[in-house]
Protein backbone atom coordinates (compact mmCIF):
# COMPACT_ATOMS: atom_id res chain seq x y z
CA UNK A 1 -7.94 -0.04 -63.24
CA UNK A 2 -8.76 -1.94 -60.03
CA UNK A 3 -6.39 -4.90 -59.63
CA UNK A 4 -3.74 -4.09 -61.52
CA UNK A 5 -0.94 -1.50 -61.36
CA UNK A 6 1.89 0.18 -63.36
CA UNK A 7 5.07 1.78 -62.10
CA UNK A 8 6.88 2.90 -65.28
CA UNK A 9 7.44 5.42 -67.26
CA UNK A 10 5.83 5.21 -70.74
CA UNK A 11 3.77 2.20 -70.60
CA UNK A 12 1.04 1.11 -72.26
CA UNK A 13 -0.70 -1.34 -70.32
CA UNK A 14 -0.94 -2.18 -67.06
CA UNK A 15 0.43 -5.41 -65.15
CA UNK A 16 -2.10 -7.50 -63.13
CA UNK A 17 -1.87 -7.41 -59.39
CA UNK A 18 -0.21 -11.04 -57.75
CA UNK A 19 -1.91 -13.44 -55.41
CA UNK A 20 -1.99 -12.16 -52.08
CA UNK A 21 -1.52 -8.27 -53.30
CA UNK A 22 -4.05 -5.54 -54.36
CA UNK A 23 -4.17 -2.81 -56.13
CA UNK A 24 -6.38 -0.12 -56.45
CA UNK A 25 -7.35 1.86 -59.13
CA UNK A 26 -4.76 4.25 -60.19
CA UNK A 27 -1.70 1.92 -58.17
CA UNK A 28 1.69 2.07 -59.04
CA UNK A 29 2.87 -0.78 -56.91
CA UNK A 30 0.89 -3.78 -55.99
CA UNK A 31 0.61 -4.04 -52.01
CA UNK A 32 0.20 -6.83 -49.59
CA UNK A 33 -3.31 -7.61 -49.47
CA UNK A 34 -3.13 -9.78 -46.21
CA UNK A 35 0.06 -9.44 -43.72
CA UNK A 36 0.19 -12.79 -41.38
CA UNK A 37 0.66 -12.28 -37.43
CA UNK A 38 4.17 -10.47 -36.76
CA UNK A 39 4.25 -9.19 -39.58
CA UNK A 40 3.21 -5.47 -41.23
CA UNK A 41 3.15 -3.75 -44.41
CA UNK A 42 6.24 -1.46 -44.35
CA UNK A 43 5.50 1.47 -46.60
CA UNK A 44 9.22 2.92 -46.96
CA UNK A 45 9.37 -0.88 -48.70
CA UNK A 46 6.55 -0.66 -51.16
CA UNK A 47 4.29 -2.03 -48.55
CA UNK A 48 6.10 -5.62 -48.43
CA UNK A 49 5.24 -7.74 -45.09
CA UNK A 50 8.31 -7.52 -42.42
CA UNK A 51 8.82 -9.25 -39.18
CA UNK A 52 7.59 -6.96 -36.58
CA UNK A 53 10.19 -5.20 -34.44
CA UNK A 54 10.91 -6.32 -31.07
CA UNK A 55 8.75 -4.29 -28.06
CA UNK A 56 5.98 -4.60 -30.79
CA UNK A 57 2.89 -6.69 -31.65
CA UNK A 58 1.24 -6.57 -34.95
CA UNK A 59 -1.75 -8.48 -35.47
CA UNK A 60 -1.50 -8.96 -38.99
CA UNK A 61 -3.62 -7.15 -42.09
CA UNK A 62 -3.01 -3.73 -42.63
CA UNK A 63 -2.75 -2.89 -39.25
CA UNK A 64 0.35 -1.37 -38.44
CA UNK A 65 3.34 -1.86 -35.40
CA UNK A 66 1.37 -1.05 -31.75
CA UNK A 67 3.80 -1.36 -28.51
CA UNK A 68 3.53 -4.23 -26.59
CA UNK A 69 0.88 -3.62 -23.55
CA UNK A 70 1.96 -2.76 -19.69
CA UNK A 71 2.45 -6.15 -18.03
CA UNK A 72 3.85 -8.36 -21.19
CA UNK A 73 6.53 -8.08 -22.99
CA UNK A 74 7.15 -8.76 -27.08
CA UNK A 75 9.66 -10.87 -28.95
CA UNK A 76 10.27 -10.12 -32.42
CA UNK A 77 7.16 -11.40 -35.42
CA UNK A 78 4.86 -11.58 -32.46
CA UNK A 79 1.09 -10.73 -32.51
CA UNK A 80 0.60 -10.69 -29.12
CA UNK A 81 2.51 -9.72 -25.45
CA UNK A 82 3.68 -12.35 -23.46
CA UNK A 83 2.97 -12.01 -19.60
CA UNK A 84 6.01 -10.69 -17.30
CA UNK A 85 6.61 -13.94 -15.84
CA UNK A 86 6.04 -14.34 -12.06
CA UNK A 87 8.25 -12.36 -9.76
CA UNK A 88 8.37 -9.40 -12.04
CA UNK A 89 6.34 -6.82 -13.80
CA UNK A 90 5.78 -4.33 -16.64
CA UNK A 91 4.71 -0.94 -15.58
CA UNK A 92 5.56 0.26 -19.46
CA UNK A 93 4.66 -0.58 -22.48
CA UNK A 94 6.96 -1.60 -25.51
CA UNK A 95 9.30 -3.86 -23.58
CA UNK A 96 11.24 -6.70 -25.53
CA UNK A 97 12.36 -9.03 -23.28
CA UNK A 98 11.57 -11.11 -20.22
CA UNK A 99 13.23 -9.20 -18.02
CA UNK A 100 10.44 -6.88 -18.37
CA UNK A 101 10.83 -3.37 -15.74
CA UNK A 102 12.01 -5.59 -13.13
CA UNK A 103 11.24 -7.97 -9.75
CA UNK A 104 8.63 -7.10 -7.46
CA UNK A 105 9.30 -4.79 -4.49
CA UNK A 106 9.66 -6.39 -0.79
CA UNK A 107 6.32 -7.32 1.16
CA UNK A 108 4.78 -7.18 -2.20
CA UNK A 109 4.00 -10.55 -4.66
CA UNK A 110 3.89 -10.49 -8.66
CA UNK A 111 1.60 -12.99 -10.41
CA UNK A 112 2.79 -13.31 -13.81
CA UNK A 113 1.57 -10.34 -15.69
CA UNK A 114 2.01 -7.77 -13.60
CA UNK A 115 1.91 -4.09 -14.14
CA UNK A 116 3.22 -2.74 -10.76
CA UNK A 117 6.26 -3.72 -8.70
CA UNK A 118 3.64 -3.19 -5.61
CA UNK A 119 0.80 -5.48 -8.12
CA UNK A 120 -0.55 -7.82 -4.70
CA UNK A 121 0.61 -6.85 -1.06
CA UNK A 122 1.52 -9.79 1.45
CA UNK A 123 -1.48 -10.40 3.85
CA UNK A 124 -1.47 -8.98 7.51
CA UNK A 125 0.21 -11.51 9.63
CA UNK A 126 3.07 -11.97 7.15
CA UNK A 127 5.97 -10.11 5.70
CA UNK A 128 7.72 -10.22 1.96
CA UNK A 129 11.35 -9.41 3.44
CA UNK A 130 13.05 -10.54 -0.43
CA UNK A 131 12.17 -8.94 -4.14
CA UNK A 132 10.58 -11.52 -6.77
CA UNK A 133 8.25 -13.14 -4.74
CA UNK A 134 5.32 -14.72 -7.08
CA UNK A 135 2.58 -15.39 -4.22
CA UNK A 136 1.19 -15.79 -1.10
CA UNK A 137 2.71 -18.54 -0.11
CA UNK A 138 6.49 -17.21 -0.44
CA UNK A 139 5.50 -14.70 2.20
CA UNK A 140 6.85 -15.92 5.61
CA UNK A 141 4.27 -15.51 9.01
CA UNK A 142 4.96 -12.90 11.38
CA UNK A 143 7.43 -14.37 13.95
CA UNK A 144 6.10 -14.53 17.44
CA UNK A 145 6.69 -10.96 19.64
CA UNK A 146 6.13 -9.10 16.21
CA UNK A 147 3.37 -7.52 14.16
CA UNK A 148 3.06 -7.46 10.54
CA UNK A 149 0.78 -5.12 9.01
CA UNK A 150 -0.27 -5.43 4.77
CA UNK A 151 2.29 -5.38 2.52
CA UNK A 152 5.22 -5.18 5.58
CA UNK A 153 8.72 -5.75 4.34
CA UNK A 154 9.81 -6.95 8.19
CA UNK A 155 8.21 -7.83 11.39
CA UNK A 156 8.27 -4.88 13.39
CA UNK A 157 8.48 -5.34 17.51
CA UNK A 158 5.31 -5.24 19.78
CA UNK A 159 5.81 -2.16 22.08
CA UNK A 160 5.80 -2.03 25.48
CA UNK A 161 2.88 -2.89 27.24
CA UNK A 162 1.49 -5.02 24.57
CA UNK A 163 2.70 -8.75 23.02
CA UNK A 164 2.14 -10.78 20.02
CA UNK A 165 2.11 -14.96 21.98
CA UNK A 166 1.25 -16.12 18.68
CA UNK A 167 3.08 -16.38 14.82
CA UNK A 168 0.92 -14.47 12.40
CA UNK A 169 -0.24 -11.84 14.66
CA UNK A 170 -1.53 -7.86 14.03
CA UNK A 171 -1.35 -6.19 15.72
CA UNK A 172 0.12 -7.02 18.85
CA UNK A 173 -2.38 -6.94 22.24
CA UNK A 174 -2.32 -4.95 25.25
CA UNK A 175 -1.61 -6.76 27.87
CA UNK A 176 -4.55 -7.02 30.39
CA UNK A 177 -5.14 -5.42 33.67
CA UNK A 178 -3.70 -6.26 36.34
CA UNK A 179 -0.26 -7.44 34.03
CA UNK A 180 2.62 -5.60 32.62
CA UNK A 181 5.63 -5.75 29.78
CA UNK A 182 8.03 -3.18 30.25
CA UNK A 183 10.31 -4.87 26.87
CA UNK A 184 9.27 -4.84 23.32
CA UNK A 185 9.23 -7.81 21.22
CA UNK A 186 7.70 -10.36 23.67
CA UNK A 187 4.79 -12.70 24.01
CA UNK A 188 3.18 -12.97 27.34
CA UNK A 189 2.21 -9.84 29.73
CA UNK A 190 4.10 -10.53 33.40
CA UNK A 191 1.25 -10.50 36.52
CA UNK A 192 1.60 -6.83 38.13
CA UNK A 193 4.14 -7.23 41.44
CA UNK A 194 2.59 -6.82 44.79
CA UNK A 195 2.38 -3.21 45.45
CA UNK A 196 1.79 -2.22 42.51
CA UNK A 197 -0.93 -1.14 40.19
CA UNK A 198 -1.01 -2.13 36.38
């Protein structure tokens, strides 16, 4: 009957179910009514609460194992993912340790949780030239002479005929009429010489 159970062979009564177990009618075993966080009722071990495996959460009760979600990773007898930290990221889910799929890409940022190594580009007007970089602010400003488009992993050279007299700058500027700037990488337009026409 409901709340109790009996496993053997030849018995004549049935044994009453334990605190924190139940067992419905017809049971053999008594099982874990209640599993705490981390844990689960493992069935090959007549339902008895274990730790929950590493890459896993379990949230407790009946539920069973679920792999940690994209952008965390899970310890062991956890209940919920911990975010990637900072600098890295977790495109997959299931991962068990902090090192999670691995540092964010060049001219790219990771907040901590990330799911992508590409999760926040560096603004236009700055560059990412190093992986791991966890905002913004660890982007450096495009160098005078340069332009940096979003998400640019180096400065890349104003053309000729155009200049960048400014840090920070995208894209570079033609230079005006009536001036010239036959190199690349600079940051003021020369006045046309006499003769000429520019």
């Amino acid at each position: 009957e409901e709340g109790k159970y009996q496993g053997g062979d030849g018995s004549t009564a049935c044994m009453v179910g334990g605190d924190g177990y139940s067992c419905p009618e017809g049971s053999v075993v008594q099982r874990p009514a209640w599993c705490v966080e981390g844990t689960y009722a493992n069935a090959t071990l007549n339902n008895t609460c274990v730790g929950c495996p590493a890459g896993s959460m379990c949230v407790g009760g009946a539920a069973q194992p679920r792999p940690c979600s994209r952008g965390g990773f899970c310890a062991a007898n956890v209940s919920e993912a911990t975010d990637c930290p900072a600098g890295r990221y977790g495109s997959e889910t299931g991962l068990s340790d902090a090192a999670c799929s691995g540092e964010c890409a060049q001219g790219f940022y990771c907040p901590a949780g990330s799911m992508s190594a590409k999760a926040e580009a560096c603004s236009e007007g700055t560059f990412g030239n190093a992986t791991g970089l966890v905002a913004q602010a660890n982007c450096t400003a495009c160098p005078a002479g340069h332009s940096c488009g979003l998400g640019a992993s180096e400065p890349t050279r104003c053309v000729a005929g155009t200049v960048a007299n400014d840090t920070g700058m995208t894209p570079c500027l033609p230079c005006e009429v009536g001036s010239f700037q036959g190199d690349t990488g600079e940051t003021v337009c020369d006045p046309c010489v006499p003769g000429h026409f520019c």
